[in-house]
C-alpha atoms as a PDB file:
ATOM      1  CA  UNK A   1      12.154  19.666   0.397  1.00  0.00           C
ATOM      2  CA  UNK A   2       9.534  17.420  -0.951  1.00  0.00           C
ATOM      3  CA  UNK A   3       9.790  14.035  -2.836  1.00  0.00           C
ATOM      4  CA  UNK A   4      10.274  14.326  -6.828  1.00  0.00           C
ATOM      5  CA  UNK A   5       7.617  13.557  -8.990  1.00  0.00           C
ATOM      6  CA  UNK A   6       7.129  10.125 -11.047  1.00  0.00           C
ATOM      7  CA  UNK A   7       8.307  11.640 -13.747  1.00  0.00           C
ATOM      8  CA  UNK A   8      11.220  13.363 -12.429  1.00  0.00           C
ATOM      9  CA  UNK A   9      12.134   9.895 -10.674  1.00  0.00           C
ATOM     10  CA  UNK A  10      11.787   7.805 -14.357  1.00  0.00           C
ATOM     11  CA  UNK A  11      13.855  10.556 -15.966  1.00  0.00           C
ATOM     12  CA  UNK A  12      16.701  10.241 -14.084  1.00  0.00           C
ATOM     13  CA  UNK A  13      16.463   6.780 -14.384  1.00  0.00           C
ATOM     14  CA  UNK A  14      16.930   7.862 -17.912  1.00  0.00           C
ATOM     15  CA  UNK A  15      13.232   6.773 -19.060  1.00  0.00           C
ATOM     16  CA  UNK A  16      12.214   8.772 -21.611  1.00  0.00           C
ATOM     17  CA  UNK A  17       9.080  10.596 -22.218  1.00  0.00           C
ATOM     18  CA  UNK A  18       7.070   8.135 -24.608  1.00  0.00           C
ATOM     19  CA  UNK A  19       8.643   5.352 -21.353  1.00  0.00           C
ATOM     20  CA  UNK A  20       6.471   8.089 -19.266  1.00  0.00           C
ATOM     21  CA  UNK A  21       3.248   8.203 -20.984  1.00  0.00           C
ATOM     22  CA  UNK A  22       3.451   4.680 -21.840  1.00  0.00           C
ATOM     23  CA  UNK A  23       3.748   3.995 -18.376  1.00  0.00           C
ATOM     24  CA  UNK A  24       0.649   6.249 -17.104  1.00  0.00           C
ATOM     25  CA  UNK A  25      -1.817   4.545 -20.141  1.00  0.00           C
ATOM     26  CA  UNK A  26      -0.713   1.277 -17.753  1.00  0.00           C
ATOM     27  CA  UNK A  27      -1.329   2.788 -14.509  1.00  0.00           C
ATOM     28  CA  UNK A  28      -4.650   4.194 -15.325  1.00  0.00           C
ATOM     29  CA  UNK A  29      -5.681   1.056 -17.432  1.00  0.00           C
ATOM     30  CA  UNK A  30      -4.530  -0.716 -13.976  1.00  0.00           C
ATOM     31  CA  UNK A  31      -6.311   1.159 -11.900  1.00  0.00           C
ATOM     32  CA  UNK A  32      -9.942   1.326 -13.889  1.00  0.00           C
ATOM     33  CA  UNK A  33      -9.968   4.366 -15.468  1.00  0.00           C
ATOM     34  CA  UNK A  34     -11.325   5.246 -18.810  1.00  0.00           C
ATOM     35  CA  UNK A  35      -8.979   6.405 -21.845  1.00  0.00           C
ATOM     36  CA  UNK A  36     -10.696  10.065 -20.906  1.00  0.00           C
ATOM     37  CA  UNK A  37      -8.636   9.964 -17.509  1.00  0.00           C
ATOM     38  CA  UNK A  38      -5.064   8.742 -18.611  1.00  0.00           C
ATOM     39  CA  UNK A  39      -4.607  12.890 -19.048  1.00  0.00           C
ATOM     40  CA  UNK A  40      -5.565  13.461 -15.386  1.00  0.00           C
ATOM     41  CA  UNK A  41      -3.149  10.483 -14.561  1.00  0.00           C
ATOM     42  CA  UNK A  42       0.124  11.909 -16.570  1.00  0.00           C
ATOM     43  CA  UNK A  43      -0.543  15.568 -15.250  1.00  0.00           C
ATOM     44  CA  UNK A  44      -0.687  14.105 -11.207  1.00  0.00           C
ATOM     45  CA  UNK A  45       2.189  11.605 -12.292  1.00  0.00           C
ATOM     46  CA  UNK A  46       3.779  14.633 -14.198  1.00  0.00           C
ATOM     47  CA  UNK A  47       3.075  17.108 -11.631  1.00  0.00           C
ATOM     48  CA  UNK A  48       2.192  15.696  -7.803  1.00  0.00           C
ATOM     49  CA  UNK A  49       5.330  14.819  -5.419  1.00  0.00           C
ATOM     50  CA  UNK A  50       5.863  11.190  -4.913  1.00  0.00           C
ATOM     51  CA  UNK A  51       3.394  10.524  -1.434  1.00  0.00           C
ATOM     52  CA  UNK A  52       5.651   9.370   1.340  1.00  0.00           C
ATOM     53  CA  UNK A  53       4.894   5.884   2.554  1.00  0.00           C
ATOM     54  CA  UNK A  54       5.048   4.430   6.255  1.00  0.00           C
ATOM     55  CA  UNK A  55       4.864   0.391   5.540  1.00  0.00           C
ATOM     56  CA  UNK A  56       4.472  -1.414   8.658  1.00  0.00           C
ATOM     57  CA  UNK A  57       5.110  -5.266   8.991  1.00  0.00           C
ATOM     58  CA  UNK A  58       3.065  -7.215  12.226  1.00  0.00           C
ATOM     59  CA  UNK A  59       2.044 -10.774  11.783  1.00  0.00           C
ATOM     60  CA  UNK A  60       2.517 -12.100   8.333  1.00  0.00           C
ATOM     61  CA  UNK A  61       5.083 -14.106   5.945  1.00  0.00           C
ATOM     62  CA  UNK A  62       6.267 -10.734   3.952  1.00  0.00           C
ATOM     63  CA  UNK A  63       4.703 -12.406   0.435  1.00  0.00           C
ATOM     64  CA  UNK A  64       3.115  -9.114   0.350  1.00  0.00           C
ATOM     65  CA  UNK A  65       6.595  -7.607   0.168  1.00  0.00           C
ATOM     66  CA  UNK A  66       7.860 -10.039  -1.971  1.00  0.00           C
ATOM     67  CA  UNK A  67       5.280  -9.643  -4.786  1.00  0.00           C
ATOM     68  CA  UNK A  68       5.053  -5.771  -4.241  1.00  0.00           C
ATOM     69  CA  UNK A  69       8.993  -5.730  -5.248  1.00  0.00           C
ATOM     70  CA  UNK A  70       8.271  -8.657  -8.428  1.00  0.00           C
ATOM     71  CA  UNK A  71       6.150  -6.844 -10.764  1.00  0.00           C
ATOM     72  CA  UNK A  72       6.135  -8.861 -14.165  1.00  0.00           C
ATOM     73  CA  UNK A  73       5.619  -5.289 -16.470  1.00  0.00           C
ATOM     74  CA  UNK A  74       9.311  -4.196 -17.153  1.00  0.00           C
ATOM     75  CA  UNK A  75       8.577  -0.479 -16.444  1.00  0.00           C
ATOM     76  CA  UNK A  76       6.474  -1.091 -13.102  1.00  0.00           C
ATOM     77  CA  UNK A  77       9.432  -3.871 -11.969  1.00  0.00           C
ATOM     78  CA  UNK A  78      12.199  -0.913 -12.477  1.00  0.00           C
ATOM     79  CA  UNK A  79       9.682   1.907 -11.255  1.00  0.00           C
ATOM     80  CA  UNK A  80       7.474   0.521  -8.691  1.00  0.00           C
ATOM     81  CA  UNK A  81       9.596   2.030  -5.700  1.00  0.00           C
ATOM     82  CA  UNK A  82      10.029   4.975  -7.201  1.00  0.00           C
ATOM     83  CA  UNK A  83       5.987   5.523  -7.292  1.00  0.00           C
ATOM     84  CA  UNK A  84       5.920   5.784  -4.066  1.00  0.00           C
ATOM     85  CA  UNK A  85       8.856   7.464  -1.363  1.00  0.00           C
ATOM     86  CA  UNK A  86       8.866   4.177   0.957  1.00  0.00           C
ATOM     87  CA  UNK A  87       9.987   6.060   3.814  1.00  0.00           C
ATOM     88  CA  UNK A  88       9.821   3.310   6.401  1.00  0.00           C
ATOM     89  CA  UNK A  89       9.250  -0.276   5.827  1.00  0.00           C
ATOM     90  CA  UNK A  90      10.929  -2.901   8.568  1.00  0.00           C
ATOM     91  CA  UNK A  91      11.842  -5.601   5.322  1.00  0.00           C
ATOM     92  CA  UNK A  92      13.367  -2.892   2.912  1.00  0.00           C
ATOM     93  CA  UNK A  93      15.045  -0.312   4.545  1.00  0.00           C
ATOM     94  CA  UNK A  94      18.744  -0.235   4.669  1.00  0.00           C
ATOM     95  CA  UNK A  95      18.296   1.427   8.615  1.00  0.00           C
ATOM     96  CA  UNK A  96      17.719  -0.538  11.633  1.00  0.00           C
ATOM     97  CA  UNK A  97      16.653   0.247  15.046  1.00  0.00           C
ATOM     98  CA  UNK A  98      16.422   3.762  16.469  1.00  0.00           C
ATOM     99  CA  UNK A  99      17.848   5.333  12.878  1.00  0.00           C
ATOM    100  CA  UNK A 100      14.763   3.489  11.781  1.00  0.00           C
ATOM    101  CA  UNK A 101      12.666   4.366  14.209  1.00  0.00           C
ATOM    102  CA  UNK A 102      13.374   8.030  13.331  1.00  0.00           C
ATOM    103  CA  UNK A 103      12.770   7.711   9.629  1.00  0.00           C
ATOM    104  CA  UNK A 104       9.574   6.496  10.658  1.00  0.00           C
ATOM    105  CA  UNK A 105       8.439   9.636  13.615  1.00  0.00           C
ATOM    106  CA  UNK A 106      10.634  12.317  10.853  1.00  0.00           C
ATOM    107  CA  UNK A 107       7.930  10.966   8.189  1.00  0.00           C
ATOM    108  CA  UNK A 108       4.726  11.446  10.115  1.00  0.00           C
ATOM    109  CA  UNK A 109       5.682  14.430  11.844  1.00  0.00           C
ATOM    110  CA  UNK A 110       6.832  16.460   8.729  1.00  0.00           C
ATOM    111  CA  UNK A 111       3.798  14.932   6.418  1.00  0.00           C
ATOM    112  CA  UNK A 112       0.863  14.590   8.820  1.00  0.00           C
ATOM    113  CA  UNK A 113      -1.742  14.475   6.662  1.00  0.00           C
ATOM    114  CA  UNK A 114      -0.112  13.534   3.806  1.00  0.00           C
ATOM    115  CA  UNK A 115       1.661   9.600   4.131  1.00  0.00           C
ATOM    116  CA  UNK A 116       0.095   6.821   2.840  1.00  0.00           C
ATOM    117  CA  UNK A 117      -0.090   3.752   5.415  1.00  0.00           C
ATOM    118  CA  UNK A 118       0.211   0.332   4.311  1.00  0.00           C
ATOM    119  CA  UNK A 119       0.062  -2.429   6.403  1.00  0.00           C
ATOM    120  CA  UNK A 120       1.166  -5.981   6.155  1.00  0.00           C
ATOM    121  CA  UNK A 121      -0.253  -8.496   8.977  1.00  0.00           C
ATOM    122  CA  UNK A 122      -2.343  -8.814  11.530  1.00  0.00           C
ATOM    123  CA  UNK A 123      -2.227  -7.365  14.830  1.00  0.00           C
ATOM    124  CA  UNK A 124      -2.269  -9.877  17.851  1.00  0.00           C
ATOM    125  CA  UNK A 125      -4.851  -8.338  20.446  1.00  0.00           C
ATOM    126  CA  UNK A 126      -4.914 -11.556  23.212  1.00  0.00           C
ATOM    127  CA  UNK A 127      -2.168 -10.886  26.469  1.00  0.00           C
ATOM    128  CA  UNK A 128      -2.059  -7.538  25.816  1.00  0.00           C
ATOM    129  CA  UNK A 129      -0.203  -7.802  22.296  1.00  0.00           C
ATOM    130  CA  UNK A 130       3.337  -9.722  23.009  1.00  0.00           C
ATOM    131  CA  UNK A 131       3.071 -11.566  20.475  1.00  0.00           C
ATOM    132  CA  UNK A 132       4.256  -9.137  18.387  1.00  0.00           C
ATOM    133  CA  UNK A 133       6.391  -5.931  19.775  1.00  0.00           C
ATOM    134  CA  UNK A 134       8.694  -4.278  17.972  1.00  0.00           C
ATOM    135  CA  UNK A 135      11.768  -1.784  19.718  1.00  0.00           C
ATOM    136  CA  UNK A 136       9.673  -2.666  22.666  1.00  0.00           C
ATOM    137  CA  UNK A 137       6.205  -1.248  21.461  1.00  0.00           C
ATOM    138  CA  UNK A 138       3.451  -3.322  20.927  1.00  0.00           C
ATOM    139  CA  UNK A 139       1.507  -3.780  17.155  1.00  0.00           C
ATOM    140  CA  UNK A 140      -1.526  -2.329  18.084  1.00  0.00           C
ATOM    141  CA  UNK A 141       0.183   0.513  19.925  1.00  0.00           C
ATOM    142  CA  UNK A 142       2.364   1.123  16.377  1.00  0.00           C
ATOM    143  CA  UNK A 143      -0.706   1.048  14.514  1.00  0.00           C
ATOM    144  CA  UNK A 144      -2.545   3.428  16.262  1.00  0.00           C
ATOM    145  CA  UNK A 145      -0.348   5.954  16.216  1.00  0.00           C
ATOM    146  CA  UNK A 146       0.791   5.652  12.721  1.00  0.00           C
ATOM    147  CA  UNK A 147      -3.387   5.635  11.362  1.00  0.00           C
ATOM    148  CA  UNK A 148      -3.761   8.651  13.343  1.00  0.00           C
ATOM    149  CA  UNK A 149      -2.227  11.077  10.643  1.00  0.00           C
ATOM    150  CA  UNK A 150      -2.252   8.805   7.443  1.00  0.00           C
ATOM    151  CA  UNK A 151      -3.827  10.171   4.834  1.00  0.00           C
ATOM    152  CA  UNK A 152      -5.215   6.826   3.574  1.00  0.00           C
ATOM    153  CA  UNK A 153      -4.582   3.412   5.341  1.00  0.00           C
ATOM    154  CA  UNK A 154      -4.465  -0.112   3.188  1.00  0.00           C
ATOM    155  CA  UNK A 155      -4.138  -3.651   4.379  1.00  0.00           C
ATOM    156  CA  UNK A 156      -1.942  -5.196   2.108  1.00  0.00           C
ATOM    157  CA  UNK A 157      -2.686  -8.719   1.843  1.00  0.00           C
ATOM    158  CA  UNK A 158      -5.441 -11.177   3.297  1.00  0.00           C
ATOM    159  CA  UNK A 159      -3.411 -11.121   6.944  1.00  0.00           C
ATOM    160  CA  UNK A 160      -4.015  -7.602   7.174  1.00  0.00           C
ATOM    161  CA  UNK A 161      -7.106  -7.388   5.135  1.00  0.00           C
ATOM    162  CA  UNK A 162      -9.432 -10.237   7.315  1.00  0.00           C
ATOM    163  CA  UNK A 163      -7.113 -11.911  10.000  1.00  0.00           C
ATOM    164  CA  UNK A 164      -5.873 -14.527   7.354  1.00  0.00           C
ATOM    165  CA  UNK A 165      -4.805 -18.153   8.821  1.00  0.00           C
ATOM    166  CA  UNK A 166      -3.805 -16.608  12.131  1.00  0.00           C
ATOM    167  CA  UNK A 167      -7.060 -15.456  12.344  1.00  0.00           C
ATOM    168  CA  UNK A 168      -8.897 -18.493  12.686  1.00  0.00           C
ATOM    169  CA  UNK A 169     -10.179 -20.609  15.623  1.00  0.00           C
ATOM    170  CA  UNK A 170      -8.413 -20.845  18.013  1.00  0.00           C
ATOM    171  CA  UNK A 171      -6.570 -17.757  17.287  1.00  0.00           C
ATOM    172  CA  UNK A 172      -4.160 -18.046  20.297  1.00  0.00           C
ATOM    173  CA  UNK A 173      -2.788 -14.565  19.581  1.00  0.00           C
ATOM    174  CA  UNK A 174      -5.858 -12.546  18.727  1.00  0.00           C
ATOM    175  CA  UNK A 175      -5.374 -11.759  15.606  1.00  0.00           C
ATOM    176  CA  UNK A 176      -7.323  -9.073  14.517  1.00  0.00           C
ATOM    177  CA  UNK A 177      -7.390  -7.304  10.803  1.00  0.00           C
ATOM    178  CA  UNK A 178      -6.399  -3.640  10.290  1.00  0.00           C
ATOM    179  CA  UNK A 179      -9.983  -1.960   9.576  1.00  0.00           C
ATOM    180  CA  UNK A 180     -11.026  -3.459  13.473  1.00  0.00           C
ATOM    181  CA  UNK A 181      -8.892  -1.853  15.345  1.00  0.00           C
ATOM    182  CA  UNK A 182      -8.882   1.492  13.988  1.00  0.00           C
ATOM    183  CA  UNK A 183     -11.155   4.620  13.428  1.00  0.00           C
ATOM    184  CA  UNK A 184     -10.792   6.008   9.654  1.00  0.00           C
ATOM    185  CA  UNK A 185     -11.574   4.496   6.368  1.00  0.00           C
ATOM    186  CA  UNK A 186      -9.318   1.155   4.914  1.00  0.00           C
ATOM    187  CA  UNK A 187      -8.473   0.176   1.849  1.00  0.00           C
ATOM    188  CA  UNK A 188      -8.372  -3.700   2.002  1.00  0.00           C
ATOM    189  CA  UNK A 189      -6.144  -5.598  -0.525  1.00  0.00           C
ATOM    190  CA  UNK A 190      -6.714  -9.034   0.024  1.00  0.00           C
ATOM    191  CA  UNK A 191      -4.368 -11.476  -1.551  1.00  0.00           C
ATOM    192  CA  UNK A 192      -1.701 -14.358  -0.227  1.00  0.00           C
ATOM    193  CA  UNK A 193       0.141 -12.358  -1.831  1.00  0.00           C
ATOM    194  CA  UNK A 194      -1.689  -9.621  -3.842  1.00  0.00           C
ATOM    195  CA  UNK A 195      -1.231  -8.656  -7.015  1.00  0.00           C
ATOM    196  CA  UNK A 196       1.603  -6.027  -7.474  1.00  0.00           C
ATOM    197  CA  UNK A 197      -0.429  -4.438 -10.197  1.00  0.00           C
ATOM    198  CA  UNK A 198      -3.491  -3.933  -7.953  1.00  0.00           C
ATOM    199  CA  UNK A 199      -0.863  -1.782  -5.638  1.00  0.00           C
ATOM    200  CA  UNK A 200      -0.069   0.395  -8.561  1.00  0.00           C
ATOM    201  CA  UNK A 201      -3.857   0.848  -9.512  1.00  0.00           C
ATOM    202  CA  UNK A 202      -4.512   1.640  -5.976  1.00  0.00           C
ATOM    203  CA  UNK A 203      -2.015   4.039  -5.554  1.00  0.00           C
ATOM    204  CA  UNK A 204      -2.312   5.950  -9.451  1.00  0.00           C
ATOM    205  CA  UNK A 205      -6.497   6.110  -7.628  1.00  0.00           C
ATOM    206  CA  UNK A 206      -5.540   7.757  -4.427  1.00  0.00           C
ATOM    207  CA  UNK A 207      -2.393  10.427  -6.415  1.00  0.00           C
ATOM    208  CA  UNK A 208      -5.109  10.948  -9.894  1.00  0.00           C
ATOM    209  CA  UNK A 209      -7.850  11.772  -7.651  1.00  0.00           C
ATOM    210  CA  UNK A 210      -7.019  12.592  -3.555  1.00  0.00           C
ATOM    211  CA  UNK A 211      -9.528  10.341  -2.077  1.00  0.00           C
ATOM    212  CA  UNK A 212     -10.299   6.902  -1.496  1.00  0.00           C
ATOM    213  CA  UNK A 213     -11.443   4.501  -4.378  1.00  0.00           C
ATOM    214  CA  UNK A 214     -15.021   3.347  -4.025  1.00  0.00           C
ATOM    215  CA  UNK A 215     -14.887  -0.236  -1.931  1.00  0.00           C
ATOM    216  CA  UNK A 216     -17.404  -3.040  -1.975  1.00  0.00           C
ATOM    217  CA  UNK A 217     -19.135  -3.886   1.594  1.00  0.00           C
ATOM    218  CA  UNK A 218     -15.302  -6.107   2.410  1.00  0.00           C
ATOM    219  CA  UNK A 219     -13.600  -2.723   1.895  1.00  0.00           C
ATOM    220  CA  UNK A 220     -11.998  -3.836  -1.125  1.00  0.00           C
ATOM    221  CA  UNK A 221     -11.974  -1.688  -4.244  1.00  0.00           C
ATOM    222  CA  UNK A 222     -14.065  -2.258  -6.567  1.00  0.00           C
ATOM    223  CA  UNK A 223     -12.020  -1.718  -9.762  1.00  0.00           C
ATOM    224  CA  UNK A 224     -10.436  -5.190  -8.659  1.00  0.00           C
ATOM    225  CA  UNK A 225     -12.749  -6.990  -6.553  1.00  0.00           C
ATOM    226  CA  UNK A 226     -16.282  -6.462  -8.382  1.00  0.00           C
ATOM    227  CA  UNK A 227     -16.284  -9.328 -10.274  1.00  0.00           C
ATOM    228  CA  UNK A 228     -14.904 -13.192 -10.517  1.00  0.00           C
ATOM    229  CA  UNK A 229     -12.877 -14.057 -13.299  1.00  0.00           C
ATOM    230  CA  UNK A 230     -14.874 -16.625 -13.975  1.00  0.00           C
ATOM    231  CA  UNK A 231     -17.616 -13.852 -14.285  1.00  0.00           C
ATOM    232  CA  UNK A 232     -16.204 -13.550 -17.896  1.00  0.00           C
ATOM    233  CA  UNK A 233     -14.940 -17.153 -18.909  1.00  0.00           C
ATOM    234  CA  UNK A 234     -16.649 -17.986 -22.769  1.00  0.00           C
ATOM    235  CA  UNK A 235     -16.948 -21.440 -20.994  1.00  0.00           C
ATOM    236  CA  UNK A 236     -19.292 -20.531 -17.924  1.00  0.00           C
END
């Protein structure tokens, strides 16, 4: 059986449906698009399952987490979990050990193709990755196989995104960001932590249209990383 849709997750939350299409003006406002695609927004929000979500967690502080979960808008701070299915994630689940580790394989074998990966950290590369192992399986070896079916892969967060603090000299571990150590297309979303909102924009992009938002030469997408916000200060 697949995941519900947005809407069917904010109406039994008991949203109703001006909470709904209030809610996808904000996402598509969030996410860049024009007045002209809030439609296209409400019918995938309306209409698409809920993508299921593999969320891994390697070397990083979990602020990523922490904002992800502490939305300021009152809708996305009620809703935000229920815009994606967060099948797997280390920091939220209620599972541990091999009933997690099942969640996680059930996921990517039933929707290869189809789960969104999201990453939080970077991946130690130096002594062949002991720095970070988890149920006996290093980082790297976890990320590989979890990019290999992903529909779209994001770095959440500056550790994931470019290496972050752990990344710089000496780097004892090896610290390496996501987009280095694997083949396909990713989504950075820098940020110590990122902005909550810029999740929800990223993911209203990838359910509104099935494909990757258009990235700047960092890999970052452009709708929230083309310009400073100084760019538009009256005092500049």
């Amino acid at each position: 059986m697949s995941h519900p849709s947005i809407w069917g997750a904010m109406k039994s939350k008991g949203y109703t449906r001006r909470d709904f299409l209030e809610f996808c003006a904000y996402a598509a406002a969030v996410a860049g698009i024009s007045k002209s695609g809030v439609a296209q927004v409400t019918q995938a929000f309306e209409q698409k399952a809920r993508p299921p979500v593999v969320w891994l967690h390697f070397q990083e502080c979990t602020c990523c987490s922490e904002s992800f979960i502490r939305s300021a808008h009152p809708v996305v701070a009620d809703v935000l979990l229920d815009l994606i299915s967060l099948d797997y994630t280390e920091t939220l689940q209620a599972a541990a050990g091999a009933q997690a580790e099942k969640s996680r394989d059930d996921t990517m074998k039933k929707y290869a193709g189809k789960y969104i990966l999201l990453v939080e950290g970077s991946v130690p590369t130096n002594d062949g990755g002991i720095y970070c192992t988890i149920g006996g399986r290093t980082a790297e070896d976890i990320l590989q196989e979890c990019a290999k079916d992903a529909a779209a892969v994001v770095a959440w967060g500056s550790c994931a995104s470019n290496g972050c603090i752990q990344h710089a000299n000496p780097n004892p571990t090896g610290a390496t960001p996501i987009h280095k150590l694997i083949g396909q297309p990713v989504i950075n979303v820098p940020g110590c932590p990122p902005i909550a909102d810029v999740m929800v924009g990223v993911v209203t992009h990838l359910l509104a249209f099935d494909h990757l938002p258009e990235v700047d030469s960092l890999g970052r997408p452009k709708e929230f990383y083309s310009r400073r916000v100084h760019d538009t200060c009256y005092r500049r």
